[in-house]
Every structure is written in C-alpha cells, then in structure tokens.
Protein backbone atom coordinates (compact mmCIF):
# COMPACT_ATOMS: atom_id res chain seq x y z
CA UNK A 1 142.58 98.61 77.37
CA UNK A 2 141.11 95.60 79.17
CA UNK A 3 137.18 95.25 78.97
CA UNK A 4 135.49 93.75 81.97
CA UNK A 5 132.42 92.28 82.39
CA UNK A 6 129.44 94.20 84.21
CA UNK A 7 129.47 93.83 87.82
CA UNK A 8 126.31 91.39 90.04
CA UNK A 9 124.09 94.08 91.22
CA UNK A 10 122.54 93.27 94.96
CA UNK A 11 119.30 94.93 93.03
CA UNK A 12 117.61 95.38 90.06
CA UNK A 13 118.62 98.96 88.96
CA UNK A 14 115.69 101.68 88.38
CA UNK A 15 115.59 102.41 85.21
CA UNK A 16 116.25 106.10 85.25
CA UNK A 17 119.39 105.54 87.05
CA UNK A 18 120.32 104.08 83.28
CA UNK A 19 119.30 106.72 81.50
CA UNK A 20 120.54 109.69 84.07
CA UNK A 21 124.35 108.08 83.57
CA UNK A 22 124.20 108.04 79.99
CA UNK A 23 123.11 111.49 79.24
CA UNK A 24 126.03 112.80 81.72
CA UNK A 25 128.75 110.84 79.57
CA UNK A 26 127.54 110.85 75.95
CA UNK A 27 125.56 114.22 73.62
CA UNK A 28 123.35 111.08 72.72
CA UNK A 29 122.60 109.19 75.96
CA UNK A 30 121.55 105.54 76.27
CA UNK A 31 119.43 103.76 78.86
CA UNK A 32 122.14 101.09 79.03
CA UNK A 33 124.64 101.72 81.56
CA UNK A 34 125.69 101.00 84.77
CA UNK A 35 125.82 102.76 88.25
CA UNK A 36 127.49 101.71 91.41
CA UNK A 37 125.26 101.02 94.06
CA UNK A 38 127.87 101.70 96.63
CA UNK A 39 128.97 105.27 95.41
CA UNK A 40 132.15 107.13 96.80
CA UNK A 41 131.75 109.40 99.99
CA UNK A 42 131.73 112.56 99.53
CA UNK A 43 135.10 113.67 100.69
CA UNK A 44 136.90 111.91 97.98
CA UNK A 45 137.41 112.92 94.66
CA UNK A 46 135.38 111.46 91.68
CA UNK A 47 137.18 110.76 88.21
CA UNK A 48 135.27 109.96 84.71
CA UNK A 49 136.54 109.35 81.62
CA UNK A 50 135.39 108.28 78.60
CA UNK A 51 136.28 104.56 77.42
CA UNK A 52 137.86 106.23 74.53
CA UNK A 53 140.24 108.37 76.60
CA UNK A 54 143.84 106.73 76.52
CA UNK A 55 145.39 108.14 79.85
CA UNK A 56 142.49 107.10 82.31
CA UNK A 57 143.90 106.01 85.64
CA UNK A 58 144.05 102.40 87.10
CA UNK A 59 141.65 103.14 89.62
CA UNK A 60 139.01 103.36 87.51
CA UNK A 61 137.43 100.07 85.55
CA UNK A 62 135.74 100.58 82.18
CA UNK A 63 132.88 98.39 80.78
CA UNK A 64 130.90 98.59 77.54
CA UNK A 65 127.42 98.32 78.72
CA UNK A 66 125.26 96.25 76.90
CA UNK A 67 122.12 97.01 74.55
CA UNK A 68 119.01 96.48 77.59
CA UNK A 69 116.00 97.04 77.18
CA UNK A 70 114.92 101.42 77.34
CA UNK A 71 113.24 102.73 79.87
CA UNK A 72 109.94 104.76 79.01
CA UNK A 73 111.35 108.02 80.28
CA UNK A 74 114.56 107.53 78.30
CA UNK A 75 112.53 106.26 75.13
CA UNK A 76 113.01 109.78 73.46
CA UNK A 77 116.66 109.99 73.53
CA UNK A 78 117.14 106.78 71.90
CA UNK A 79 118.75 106.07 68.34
CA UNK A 80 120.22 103.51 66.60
CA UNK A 81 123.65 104.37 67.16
CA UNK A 82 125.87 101.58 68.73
CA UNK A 83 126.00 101.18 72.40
CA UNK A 84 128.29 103.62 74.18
CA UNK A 85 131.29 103.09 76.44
CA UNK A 86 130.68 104.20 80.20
CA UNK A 87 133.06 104.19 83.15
CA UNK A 88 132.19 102.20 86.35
CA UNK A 89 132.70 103.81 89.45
CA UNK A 90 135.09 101.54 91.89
CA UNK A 91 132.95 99.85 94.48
CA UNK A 92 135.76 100.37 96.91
CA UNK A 93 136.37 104.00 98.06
CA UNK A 94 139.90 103.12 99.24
CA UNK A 95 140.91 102.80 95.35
CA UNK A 96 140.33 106.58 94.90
CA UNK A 97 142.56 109.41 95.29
CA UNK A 98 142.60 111.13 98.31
CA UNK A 99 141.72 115.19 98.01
CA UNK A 100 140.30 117.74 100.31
CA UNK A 101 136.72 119.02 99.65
CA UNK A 102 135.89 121.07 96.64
CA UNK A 103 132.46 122.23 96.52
CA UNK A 104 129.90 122.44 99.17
CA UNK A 105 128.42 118.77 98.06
CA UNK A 106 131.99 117.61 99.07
CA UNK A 107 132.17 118.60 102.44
CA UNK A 108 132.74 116.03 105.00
CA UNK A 109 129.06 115.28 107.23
CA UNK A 110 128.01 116.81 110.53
CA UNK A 111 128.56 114.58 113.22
CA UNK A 112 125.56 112.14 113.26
CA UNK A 113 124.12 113.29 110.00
CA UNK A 114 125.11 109.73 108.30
CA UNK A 115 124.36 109.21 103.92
CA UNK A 116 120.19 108.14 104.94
CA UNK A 117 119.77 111.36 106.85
CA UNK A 118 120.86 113.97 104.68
CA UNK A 119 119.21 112.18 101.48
CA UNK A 120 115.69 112.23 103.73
CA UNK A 121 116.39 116.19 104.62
CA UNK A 122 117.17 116.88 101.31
CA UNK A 123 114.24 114.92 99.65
CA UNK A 124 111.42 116.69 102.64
CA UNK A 125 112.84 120.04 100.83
CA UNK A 126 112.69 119.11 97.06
CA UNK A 127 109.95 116.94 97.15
CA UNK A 128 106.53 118.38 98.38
CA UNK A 129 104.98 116.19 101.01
CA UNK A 130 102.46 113.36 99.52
CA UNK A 131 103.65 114.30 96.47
CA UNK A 132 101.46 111.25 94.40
CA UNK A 133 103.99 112.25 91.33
CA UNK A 134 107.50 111.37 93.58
CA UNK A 135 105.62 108.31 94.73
CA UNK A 136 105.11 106.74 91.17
CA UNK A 137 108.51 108.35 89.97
CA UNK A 138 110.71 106.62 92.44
CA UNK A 139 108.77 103.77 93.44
CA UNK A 140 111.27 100.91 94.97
CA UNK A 141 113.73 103.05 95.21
CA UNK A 142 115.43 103.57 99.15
CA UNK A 143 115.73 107.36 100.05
CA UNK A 144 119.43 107.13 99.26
CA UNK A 145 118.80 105.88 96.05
CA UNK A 146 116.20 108.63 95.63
CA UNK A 147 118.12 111.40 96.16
CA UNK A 148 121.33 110.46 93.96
CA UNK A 149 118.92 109.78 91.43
CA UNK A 150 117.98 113.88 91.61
CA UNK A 151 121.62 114.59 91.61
CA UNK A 152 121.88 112.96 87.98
CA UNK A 153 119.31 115.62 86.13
CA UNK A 154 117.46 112.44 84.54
CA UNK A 155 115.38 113.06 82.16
CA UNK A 156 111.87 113.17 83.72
CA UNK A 157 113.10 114.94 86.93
CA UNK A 158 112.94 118.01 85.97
CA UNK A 159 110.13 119.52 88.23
CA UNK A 160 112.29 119.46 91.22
CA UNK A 161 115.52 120.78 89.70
CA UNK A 162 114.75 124.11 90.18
CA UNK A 163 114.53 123.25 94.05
CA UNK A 164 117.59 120.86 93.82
CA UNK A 165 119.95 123.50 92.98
CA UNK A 166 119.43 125.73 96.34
CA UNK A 167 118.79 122.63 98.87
CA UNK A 168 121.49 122.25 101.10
CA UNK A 169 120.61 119.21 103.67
CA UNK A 170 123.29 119.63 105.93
CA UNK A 171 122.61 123.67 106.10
CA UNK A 172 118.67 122.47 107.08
CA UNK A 173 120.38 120.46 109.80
CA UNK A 174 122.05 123.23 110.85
CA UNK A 175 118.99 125.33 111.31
CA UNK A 176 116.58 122.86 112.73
CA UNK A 177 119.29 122.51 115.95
CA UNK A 178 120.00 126.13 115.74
CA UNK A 179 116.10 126.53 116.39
CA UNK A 180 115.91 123.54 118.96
CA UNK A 181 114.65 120.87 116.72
CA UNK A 182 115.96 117.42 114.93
CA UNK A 183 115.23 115.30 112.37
CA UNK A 184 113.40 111.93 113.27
CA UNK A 185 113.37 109.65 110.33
CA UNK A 186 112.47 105.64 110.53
CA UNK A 187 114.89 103.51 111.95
CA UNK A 188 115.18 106.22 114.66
CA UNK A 189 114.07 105.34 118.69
CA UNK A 190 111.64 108.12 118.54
CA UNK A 191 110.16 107.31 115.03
CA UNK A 192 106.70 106.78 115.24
CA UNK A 193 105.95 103.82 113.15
CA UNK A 194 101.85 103.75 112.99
CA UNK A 195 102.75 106.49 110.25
CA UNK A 196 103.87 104.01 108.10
CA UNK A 197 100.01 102.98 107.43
CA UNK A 198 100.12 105.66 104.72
CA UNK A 199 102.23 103.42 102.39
CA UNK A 200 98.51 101.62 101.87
CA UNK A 201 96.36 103.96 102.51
CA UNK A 202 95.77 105.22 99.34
CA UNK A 203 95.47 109.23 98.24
CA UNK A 204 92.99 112.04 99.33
CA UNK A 205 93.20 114.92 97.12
CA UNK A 206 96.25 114.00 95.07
CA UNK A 207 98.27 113.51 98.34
CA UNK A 208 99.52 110.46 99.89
CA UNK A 209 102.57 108.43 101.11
CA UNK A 210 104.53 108.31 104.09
CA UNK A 211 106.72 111.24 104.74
CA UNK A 212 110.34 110.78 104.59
CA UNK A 213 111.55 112.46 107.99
CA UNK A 214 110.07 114.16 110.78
CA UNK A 215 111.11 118.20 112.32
CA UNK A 216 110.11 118.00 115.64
CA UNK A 217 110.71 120.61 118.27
CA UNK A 218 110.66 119.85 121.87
CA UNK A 219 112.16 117.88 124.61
CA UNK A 220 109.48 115.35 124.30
CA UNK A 221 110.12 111.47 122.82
CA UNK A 222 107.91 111.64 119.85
CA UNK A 223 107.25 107.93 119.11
CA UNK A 224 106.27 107.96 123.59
CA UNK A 225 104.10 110.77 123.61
CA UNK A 226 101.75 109.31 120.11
CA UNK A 227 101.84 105.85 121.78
CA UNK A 228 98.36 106.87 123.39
CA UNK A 229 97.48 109.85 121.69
CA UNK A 230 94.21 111.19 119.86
CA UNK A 231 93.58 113.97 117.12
CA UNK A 232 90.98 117.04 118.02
CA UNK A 233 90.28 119.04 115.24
CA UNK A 234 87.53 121.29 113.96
CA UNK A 235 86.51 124.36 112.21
CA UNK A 236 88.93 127.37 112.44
CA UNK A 237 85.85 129.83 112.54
CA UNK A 238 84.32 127.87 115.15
CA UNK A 239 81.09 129.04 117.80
CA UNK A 240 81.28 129.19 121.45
CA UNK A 241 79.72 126.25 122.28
CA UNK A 242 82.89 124.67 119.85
CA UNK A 243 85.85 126.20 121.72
CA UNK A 244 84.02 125.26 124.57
CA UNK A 245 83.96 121.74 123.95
CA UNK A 246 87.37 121.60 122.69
CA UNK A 247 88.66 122.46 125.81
CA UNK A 248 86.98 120.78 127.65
CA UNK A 249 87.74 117.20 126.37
CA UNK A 250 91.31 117.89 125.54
CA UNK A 251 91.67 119.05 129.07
CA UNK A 252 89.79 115.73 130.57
CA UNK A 253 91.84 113.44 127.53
CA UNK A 254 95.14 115.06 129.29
CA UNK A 255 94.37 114.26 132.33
CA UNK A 256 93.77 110.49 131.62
CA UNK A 257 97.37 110.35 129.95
CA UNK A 258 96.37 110.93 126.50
CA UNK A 259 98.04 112.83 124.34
CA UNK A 260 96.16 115.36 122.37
CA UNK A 261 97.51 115.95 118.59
CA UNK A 262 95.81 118.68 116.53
CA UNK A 263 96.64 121.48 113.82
CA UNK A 264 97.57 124.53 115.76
CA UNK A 265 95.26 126.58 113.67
CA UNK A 266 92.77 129.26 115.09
CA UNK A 267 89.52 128.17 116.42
CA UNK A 268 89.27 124.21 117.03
CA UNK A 269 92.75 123.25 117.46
CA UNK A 270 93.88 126.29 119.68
CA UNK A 271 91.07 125.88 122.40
CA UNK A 272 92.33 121.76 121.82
CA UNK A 273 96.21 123.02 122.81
CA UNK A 274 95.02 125.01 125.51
CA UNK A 275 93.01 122.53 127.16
CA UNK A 276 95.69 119.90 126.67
CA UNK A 277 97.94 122.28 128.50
CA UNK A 278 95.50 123.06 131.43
CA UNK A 279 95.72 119.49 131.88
CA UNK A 280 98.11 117.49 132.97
CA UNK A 281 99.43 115.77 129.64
CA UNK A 282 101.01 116.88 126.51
CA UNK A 283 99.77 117.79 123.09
CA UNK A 284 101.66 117.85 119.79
CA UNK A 285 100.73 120.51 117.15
CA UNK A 286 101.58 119.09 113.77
CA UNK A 287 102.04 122.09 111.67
CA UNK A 288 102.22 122.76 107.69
CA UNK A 289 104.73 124.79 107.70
CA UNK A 290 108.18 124.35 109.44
CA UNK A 291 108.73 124.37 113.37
CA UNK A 292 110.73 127.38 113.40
CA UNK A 293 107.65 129.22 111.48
CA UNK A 294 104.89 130.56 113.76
CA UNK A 295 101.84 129.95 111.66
CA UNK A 296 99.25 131.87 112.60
CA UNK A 297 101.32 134.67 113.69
CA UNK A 298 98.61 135.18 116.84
CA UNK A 299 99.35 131.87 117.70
CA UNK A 300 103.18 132.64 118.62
CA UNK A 301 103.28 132.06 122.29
CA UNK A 302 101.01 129.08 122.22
CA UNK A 303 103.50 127.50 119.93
CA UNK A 304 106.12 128.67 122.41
CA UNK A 305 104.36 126.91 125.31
CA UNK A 306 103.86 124.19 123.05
CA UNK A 307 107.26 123.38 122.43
CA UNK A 308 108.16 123.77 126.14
CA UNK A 309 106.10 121.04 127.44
CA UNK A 310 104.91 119.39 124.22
CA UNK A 311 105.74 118.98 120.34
CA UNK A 312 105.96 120.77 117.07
CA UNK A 313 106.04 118.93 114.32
CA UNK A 314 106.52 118.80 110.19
CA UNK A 315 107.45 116.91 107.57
CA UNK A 316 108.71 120.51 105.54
CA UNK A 317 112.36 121.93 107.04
CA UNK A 318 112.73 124.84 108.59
CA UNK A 319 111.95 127.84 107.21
CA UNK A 320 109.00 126.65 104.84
CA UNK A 321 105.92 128.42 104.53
CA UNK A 322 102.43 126.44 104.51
CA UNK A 323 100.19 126.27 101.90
CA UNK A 324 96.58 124.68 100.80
CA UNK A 325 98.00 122.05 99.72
CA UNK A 326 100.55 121.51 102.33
CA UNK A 327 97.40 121.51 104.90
CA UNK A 328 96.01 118.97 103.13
CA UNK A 329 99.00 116.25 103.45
CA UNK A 330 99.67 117.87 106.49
CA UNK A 331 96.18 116.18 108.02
CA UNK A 332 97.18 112.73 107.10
CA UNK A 333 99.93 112.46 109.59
CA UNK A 334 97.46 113.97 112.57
CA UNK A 335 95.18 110.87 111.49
CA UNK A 336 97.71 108.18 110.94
CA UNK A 337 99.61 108.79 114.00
CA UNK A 338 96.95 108.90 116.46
CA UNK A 339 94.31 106.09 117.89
CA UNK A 340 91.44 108.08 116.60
CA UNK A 341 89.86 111.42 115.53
CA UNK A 342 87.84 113.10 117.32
CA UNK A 343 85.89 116.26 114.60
CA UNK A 344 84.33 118.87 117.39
CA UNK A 345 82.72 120.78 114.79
CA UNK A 346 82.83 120.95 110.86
CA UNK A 347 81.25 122.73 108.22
CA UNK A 348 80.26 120.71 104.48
CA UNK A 349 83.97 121.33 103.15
CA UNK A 350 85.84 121.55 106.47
CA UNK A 351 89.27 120.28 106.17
CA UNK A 352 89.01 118.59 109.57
CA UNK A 353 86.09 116.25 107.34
CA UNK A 354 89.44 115.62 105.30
CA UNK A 355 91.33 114.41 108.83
CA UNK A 356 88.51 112.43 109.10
CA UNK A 357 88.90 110.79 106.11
CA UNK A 358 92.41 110.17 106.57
CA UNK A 359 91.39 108.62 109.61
CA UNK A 360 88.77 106.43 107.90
CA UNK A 361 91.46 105.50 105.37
CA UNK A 362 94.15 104.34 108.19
CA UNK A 363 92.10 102.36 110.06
CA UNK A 364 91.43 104.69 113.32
CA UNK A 365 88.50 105.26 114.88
CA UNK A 366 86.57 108.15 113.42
CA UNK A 367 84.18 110.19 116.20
CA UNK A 368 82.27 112.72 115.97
CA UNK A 369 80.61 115.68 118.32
CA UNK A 370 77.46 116.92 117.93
CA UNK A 371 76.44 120.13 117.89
CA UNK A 372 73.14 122.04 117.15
CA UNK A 373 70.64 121.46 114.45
CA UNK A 374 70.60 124.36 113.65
CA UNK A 375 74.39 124.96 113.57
CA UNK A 376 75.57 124.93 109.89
CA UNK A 377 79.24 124.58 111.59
CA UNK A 378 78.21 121.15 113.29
CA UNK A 379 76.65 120.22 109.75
CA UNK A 380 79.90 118.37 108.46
CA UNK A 381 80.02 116.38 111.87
CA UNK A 382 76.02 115.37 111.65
CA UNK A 383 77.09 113.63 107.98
CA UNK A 384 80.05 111.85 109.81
CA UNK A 385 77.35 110.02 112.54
CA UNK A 386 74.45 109.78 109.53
CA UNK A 387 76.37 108.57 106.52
CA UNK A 388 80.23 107.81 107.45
CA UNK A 389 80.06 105.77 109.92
CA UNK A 390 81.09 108.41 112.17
CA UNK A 391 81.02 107.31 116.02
CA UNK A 392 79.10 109.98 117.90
CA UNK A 393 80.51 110.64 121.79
CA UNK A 394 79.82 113.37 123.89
CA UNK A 395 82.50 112.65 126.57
CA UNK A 396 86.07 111.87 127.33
CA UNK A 397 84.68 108.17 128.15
CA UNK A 398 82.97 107.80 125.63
CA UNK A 399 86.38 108.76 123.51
CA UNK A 400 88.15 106.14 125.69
CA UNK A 401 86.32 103.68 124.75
CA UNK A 402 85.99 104.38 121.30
CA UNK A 403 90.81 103.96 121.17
CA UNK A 404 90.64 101.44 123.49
CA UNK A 405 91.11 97.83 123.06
CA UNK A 406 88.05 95.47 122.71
CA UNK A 407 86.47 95.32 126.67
CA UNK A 408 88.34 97.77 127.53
CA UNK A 409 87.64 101.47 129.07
CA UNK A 410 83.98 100.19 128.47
CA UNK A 411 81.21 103.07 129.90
CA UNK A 412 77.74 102.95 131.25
CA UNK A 413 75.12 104.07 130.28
CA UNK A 414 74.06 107.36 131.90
CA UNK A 415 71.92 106.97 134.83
CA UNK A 416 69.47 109.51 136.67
CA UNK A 417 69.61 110.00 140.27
CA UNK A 418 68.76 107.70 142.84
CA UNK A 419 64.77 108.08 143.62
CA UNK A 420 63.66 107.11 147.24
CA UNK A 421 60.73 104.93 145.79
CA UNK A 422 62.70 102.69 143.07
CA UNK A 423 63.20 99.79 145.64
CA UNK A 424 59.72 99.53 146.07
CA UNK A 425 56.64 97.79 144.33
CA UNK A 426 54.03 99.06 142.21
CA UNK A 427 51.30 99.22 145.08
CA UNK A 428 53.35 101.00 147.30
CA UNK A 429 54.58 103.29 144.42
CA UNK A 430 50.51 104.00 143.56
CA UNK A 431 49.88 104.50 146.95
CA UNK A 432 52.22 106.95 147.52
CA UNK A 433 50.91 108.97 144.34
CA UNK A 434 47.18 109.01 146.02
CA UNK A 435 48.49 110.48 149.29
CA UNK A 436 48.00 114.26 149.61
CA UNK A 437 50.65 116.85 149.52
CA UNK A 438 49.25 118.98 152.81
CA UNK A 439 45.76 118.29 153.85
CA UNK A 440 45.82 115.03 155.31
CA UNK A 441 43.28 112.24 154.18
CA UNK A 442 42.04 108.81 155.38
CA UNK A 443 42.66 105.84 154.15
CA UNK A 444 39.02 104.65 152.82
CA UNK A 445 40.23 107.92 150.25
CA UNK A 446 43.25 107.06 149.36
CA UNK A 447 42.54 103.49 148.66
CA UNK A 448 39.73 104.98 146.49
CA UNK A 449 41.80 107.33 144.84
CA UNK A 450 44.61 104.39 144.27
CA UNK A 451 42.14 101.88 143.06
CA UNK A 452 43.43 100.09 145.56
CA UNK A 453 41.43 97.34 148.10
CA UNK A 454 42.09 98.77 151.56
CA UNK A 455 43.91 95.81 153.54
CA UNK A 456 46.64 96.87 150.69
CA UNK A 457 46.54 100.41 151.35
CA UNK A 458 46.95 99.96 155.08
CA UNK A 459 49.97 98.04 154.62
CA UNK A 460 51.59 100.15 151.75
CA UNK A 461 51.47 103.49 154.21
CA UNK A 462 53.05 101.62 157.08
CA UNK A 463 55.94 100.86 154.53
CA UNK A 464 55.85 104.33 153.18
CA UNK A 465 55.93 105.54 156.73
CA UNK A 466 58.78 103.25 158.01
CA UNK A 467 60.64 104.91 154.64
CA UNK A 468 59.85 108.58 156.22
CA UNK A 469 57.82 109.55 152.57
CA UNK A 470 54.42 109.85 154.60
CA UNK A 471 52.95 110.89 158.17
CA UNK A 472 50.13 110.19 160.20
CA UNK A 473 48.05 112.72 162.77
CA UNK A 474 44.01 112.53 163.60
CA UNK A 475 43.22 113.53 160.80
CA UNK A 476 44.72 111.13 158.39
CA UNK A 477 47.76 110.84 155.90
CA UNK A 478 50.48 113.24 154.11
CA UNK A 479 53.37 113.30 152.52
CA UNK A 480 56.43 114.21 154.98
CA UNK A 481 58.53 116.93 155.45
CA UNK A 482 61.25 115.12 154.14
CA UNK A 483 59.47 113.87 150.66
CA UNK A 484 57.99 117.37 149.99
CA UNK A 485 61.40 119.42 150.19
CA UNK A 486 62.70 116.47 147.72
CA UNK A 487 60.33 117.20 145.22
CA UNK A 488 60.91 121.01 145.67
CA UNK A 489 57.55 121.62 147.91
CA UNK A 490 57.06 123.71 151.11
C-alpha cells in the first residue's frame, strides 16, 4: 500500500476536528489526523477503513498522520503509543460510489436548503442562543464547520449531544414554511446586518454573540422594515399612564415611517404593537420562543395581526418554548437591530433595563421616559437619565432626533402661546398692567400707579389702544372687551 503525503489545507484545522477523527477510527484516539475540508454530499456513500485493512478500495487515499502537537480537549486521551493510521476522505465527490440514501442524514436537500443553511438550522436548535460556551468552543470555525464538528461526538461536545441526536434541520425547514415562515441567515437579501455588532459587543448575563439564522414570519422584507426602526419596551406589569404612553408614541413613530420593534410580552410591548398597528407602519415582535408558538397565550390574535402586516421573529425554530434565559439573549437582537431604545417604564431589575444595556453595549441610542416620582415602575427609567447616560424624551420628536443623523430631525424647544403684548416694550407692557380691569381711570392715575412720567403714559395708551387691549370714554381708561375675555374676564 502506497503512503501519501498529507494534503495543503486552505485553513488551519480546529483542533477538535483532530481529535473527533481519531476517536471514531482508533479505541485510543489521537489528536493527529486529518479531515477533509471539502466533505462528500450527503447522497453519496461514505467508506472508512483502517490503514491496516488489505482490501480498501482505490477510491479512498490513506495517510499516516503525523505526531502534532494535542489539543487541550484531547490532552486526556493521549498515550505514548505510536501514531495511528487514518483514512483521508477524497476531496472529489465524483471518486465515490454512487448509492441511494440510507438514513435520514443521507437524504438528498430541500430545494434551496443548500450545506450553510441546514448547518445554521441545525446549530439555532442544538445550540442555545448567546450561548458564551459555543462561542469559545468553536471560535473561527464557519457554521459548516461547526456543525460537522457536532456530528463527530468530540470529546468536549458533549452538552449538546443529547439535542444532536433528535435535530433534524431539514424537518425544522419543513415546519417553519408549513407555518408561513423562513429562515434568514447572513448572506441573505433580507439579512439584517446591524446584528452583526454583537460579534463585539461583549456578554450581558452570560449571553452574547450573533445568532446564527433568523425565523421570521410575515410577508414583510426583514432587513427593509429594521432599516429605520426603533425598540419600545417596558415593564410587563405596567400602570396606566405606561400603556398609555406606549401607544401613543409607537402610534406617532408609525406614522413617521418608523418601524416599531418590541417583545410581544404583556404590558409595555403589547400597548407598543397596538399602537404601531393603529398607525400607519409596521412593527416586528421579536419573540423568545419560536414564531409558530403564541407566547403569551392572551396575546394570540395580536401575534396573528402581527404577522399579517408586520414580523415575528426568533433566533429558536419552530416549536421551541421560551425561557428566562432565552428572554435574556432574546433582548440583544431588539437592541442591536434597531437605531435606538426607547424604555417607557422600568422597575430596578426590569429586563427592558437589560435591552437597555444591550443597547448601550451596541452603540444605539439609549432613551428614556419619565414617569412619576413616585412611581416605583418608572424608577429603573429615572437611573437610565441620572446615572446611564440615558437620553430623556417625552415625544416622538424628541425620539427622532435622538436616531437621526447629526442636524438632522433637530426639534425646538417648546414654546407657549403667542401673547398680544410680546411685540411691545417695557413701558407699554407696565402701562398696560396699571390700567383697570372695569372702572375706568385717568391718566394722572395710571401714570402714578406705573411709575411712569405722564408724556409716556399718554403715548403708551394710544399704542395700547391702536392694539385694541384698552378703551377710552369720559371717564377715563380700561382694558377692552377683547383683552378681558383673553385673560378669562367678563
């Protein structure tokens, strides 16, 4: 048998790929073998042998890996026993023998569910999302990579193998068009790629990362309708005032083309939907749980009404339940793919303070609402303004300001009314204040009562006259008709 030399690999190979190899082929596995990057589709057969075995076919090349150096995760099933012989899989997937499909990993793909697609639907069902233990485990690696790594049993995987063994990407496929839904991963038109700030965003309670895919729901073009989109979220047992508020700027954020993106959950982010809907915009409920799963179960029809003219979405496939945790990662895509947050009211240890922080950690702008001081639910939002930097706004203006480019969408601020006297100076101004409301008086007393010399006063009535704010009989001066019913007299 003819030995050949390792093949150039386009990429350094992780090192449990090495030691996942060896333990298939040999009772005392090695981290020094090789895998091909380019592995065989699925609908053709796969043969092994081992470089011992006299009658293995032509098609298949052996090598005697080398002695390289162990990998940390394979350092316990190392010995001193010489290096063992492994088979190479053939680059070339013409070389193999042709055979039908034997197992449900060998059937041939849906139509458009290509290699990258099935490894990310697999991967959003074994791996929970932000998952800080998959990110260090199979850092470098591509999603592809990733997920025939997990087919190996590696030593050091073993915390998803138990989900590994019932995940059937193509069957999650199935059920997410079954329900109306697809899977949006990057690379896709409609992926949204401001989620991508996660790779460097760092963690927030042991979550983190970018997700690998998206489930959406609904007829919508997801990347489109976050273009110019903002987060409302709050407290689920929220007050009156709250739901109120909600409403109110998700409605006026709709109307200005914005899309609003919140949780779905009671309080807060329902009264957010629903004004979004009253509107004329979209909003996009981004849900821990997946979008065939109505979660709350009172929330059903808005979630219905939602999909019609807006978006679910999840990183979890269909079917999955939510859970604390999944919340939590679950509020890092609501801040990473919108322009800002806007938290309408929190409590101390609200989870929309943990948007918020997502937000802070992304780079968006972080606003807040206030409420009442002597609202414990608007306590959370008082610490965003006071110690978080927190941007406080109080209208959808203000909140378009706050997303919008530098000198942009800029706002005044607020004015009072117009008053008939702010054109004029301060004699005629104190003037006016010394004439009566009724009982008309002359002008010796109102210059006295002014403080006023009386050449000044004469001339400061004419111009209060000519302005209809005063009138004149036999008996001296009064305010008019006109001035009294402004100021709410008779």
């Amino acid at each position: 048998m003819t030995t050949n030399s390792l093949p150039t690999w386009p990429h350094r190979p992780h090192p449990i790929l090495h030691t996942a190899t060896a333990t298939a082929l040999d009772p005392h596995p090695r981290a020094t073998t090789a895998l091909d990057p380019a592995p065989a589709p699925t609908t053709a057969r796969e043969h092994t042998w081992s470089a011992a075995t006299d009658d293995a076919p032509s098609d298949v090349t052996t090598t005697v890996a080398p002695e390289l150096p162990a990998s940390p995760i394979a350092t316990s099933v190392l010995d001193d026993r010489p290096p063992a012989a492994v088979l190479v899989r053939p680059a070339s997937p013409q070389h193999l023998p042709p055979g039908p499909p034997t197992s449900a990993d060998d059937r041939p793909a849906a139509p458009g569910a290509d290699a990258e697609r099935l490894a990310r639907a697999g991967l959003s069902r074994v791996i929970e999302p932000g998952d800080p233990a998959a990110l260090e485990a199979f850092v470098g690696l591509s999603a592809a990579e990733t997920w025939e790594l997990l087919q190996t049993g590696a030593p050091g995987l073993e915390r998803w193998a138990g989900r590994l063994a019932e995940t059937d990407p193509e069957r999650d496929l199935q059920r997410a068009a079954d329900a109306g839904a697809r899977f949006v991963i990057p690379g896709d038109d409609e992926w949204p790629t401001q989620v991508e700030v996660l790779e460097h965003a760092g963690q927030q309670n042991r979550r983190g990362g970018v997700p690998f895919g998206l489930w959406v729901r609904g007829e919508a073009d997801l990347r489109q309708s976050l273009e110019t989109s903002v987060a409302l979220v709050g407290a689920r047992a929220c007050s009156s005032y709250g739901e109120h508020a909600a409403a109110e700027l998700a409605a006026g954020l709709s109307d200005k083309g914005v899309a609003v993106v919140s949780g779905g959950a009671y309080g807060i982010d329902a009264a957010a939907h629903r004004g979004a809907l009253a509107g004329s915009g979209i909003t996009l409920a981004v849900l821990a749980c997946g979008v065939d799963v109505c979660y709350p179960k009172a929330n059903t029809n808005l979630f219905d009404r939602i999909a019609a003219e807006g978006l679910l979405v999840s990183e979890l496939p269909p079917g999955c339940s939510p859970t604390k945790l999944r919340f939590l990662a679950r509020n890092r895509l609501i801040a990473a793919s919108t322009l800002g947050t806007v938290v309408v009211e929190a409590a101390v240890r609200s989870g929309a303070l943990n948007t918020a922080g997502w937000a802070e950690q992304c780079g968006r702008a972080v606003l807040a609402v206030p409420g009442p001081i002597t609202s414990r639910m608007s306590e959370g939002v008082h610490v965003l303004v006071r110690e978080r930097n927190g941007l406080l706004v109080t209208s959808v203006p203000d909140i378009l300001e706050a997303i919008a480019p530098i000198g942009h969408q800029l706002t005044s601020y607020p004015q009072a009314p117009a008053n008939p006297t702010d054109g004029f100076d301060l004699e005629v101004r104190r003037t006016l204040d010394a004439v009566p409301l009724l009982r008309p008086a002359r002008p010796e007393r109102i210059a006295a009562t002014a403080a006023l010399d009386l050449e000044t006063v004469h001339e400061c009535l004419e111009t209060l006259a000519e302005a209809d704010l005063v009138e004149h009989d036999e008996h001296g001066w009064r305010l008019s008709p006109t001035h009294r019913r402004s100021l709410g007299q008779p």
